[in-house]
Protein backbone atom coordinates (compact mmCIF):
# COMPACT_ATOMS: atom_id res chain seq x y z
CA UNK A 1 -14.22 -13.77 6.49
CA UNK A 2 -14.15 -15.15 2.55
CA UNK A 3 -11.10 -16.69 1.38
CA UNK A 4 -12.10 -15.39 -2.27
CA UNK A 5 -9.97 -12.33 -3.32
CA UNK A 6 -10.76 -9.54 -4.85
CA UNK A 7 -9.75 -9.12 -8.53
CA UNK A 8 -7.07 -6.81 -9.78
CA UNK A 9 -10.46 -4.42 -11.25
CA UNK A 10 -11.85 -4.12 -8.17
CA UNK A 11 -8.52 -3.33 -5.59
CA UNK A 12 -7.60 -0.89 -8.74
CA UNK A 13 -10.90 1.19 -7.70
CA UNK A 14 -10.55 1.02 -4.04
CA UNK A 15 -6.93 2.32 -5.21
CA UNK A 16 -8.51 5.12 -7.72
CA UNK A 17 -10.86 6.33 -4.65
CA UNK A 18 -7.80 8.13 -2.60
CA UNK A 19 -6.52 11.31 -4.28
CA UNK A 20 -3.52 10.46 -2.71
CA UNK A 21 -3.11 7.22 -4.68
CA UNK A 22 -4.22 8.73 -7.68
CA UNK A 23 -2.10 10.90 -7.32
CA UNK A 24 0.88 8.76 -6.45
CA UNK A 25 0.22 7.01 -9.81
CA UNK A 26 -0.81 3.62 -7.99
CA UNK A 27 -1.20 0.85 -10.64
CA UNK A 28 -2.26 -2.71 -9.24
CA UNK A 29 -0.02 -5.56 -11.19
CA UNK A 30 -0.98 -8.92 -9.68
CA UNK A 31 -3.26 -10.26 -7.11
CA UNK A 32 -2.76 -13.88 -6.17
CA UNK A 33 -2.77 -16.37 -3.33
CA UNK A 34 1.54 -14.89 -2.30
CA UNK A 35 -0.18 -10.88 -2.33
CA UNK A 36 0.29 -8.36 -4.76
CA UNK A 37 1.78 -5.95 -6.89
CA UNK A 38 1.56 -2.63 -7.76
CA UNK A 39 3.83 0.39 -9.40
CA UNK A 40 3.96 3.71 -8.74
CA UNK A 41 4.34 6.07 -11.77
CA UNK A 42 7.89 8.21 -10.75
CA UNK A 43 7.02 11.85 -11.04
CA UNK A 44 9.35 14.64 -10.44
CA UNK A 45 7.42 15.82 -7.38
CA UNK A 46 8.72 12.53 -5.32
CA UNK A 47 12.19 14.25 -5.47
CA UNK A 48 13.76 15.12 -2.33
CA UNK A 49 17.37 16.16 -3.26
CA UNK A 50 17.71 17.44 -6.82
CA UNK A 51 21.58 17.10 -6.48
CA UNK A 52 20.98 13.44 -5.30
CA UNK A 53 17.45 12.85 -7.77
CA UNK A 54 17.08 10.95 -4.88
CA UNK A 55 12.92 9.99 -4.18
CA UNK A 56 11.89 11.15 -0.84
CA UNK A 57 11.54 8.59 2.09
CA UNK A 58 7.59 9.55 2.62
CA UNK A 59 6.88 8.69 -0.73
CA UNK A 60 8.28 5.27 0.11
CA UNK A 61 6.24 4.52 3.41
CA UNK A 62 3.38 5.58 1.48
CA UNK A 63 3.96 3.19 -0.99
CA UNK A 64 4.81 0.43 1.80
CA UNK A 65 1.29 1.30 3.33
CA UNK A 66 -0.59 1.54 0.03
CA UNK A 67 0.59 -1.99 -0.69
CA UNK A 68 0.08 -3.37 2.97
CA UNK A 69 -3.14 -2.26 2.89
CA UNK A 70 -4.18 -3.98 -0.72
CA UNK A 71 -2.58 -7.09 0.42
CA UNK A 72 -5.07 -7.12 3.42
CA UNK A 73 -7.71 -5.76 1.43
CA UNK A 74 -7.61 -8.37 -1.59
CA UNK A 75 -8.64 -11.10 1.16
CA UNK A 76 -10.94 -8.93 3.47
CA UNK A 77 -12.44 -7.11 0.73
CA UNK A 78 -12.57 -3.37 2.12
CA UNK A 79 -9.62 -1.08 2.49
CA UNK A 80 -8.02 -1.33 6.09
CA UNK A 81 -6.80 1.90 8.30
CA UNK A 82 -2.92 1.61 9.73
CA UNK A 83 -2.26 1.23 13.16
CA UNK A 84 1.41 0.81 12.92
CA UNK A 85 3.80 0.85 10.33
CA UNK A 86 7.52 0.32 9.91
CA UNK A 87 10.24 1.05 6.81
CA UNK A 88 13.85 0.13 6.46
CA UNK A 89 15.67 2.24 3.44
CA UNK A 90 17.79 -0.01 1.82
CA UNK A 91 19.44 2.27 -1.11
CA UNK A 92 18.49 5.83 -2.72
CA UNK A 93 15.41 5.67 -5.07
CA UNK A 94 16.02 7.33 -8.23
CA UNK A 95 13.75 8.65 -11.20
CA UNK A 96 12.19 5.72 -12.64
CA UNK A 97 8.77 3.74 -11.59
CA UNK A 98 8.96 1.76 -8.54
CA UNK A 99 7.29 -1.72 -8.01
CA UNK A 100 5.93 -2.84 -4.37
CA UNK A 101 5.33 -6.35 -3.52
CA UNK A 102 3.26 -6.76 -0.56
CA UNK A 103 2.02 -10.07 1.18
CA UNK A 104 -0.32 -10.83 4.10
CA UNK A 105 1.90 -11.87 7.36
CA UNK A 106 -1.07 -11.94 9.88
CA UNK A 107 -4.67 -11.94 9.56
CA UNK A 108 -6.69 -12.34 12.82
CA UNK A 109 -10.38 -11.21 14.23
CA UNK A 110 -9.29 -7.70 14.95
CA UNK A 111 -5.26 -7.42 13.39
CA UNK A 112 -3.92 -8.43 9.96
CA UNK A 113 -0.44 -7.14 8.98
CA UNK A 114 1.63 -7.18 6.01
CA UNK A 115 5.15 -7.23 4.52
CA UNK A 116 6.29 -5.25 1.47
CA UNK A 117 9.06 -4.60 -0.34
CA UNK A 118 9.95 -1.72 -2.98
CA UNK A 119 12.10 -2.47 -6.08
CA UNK A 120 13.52 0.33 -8.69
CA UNK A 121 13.22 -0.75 -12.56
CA UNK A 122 16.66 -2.37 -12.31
CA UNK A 123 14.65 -4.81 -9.93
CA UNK A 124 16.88 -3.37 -6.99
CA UNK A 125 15.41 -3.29 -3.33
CA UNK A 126 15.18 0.02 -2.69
CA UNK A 127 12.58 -0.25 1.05
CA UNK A 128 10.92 -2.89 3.11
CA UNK A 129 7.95 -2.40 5.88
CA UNK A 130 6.02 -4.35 8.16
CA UNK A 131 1.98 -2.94 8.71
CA UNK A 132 -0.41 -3.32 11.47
CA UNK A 133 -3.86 -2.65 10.45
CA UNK A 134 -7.45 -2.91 11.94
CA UNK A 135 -9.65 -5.46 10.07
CA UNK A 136 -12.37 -5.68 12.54
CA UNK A 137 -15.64 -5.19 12.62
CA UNK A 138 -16.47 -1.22 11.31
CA UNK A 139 -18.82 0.85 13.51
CA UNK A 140 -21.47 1.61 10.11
CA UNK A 141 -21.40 5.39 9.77
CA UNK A 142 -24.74 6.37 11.51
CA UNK A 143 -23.48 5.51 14.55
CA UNK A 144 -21.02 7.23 13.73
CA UNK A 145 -22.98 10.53 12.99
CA UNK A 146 -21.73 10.00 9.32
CA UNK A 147 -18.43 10.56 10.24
CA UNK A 148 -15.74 8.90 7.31
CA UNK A 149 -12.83 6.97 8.77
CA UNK A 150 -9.51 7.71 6.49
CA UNK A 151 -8.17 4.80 4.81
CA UNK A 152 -4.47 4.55 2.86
């Protein structure tokens, strides 16, 4: 496994590649040696209780995987599936962009997992999560029959 990590161009197109994130408005900030950095663009379709503009809790944990999973792919250089994921709300998420700051915890032969943490634009915590992901060895897809494996 390289120790080099992947620049902020390159995890910003393994980002672009998932609808999802695209969708999301997933916008890598930093990559360094402590993990990385990313916003997600508020948008009024993360609303889960207009009388509350309150953002709802799966947008979160998909913004606590989506940075897990850049963290562990800025050192293994290939977007990792989840095995296992866990997210503690800490306060309601209102309109506004939301910052994640993930950071590798683990990274073994098979396992590599992650910590993140969400913050509002008043720099308030609003979620934290712990990953588990698979970083071993892929089968390559013709052995697969061409099958695509799903990543975050």
């Amino acid at each position: 496994m390289t120790t080099e990590l992947l620049s902020i161009k390159a995890l910003q197109a393994m980002v672009d590649r998932c609808p999802f994130n695209r969708w999301m408005g997933l916008r890598m900030m930093r990559v360094d040696e402590e993990g990385i950095a990313l916003t997600a663009s508020w948008r009024e379709e993360f609303m889960s209780s207009p009388e509350r503009c309150s953002t709802h809790g799966g947008i979160l944990a998909s913004i606590v995987d989506a940075a897990g999973v850049y963290a562990i792919a800025a050192r293994v250089h290939k977007p990792v599936p989840t095995i296992d994921m866990q997210v503690d709300y800490h306060r309601i998420a209102t309109p506004g962009d939301l910052v994640a700051r993930a950071h590798v915890l683990h990274l073994g032969g098979t396992l590599g997992s992650s910590q993140t943490q969400i913050f509002d634009a008043g720099d308030r915590l609003i979620a934290t999560g712990r990953a588990v992901y698979f970083i071993g060895s892929r089968t390559n897809e013709s052995e697969r029959g061409g099958e695509r494996v799903g990543t975050s």
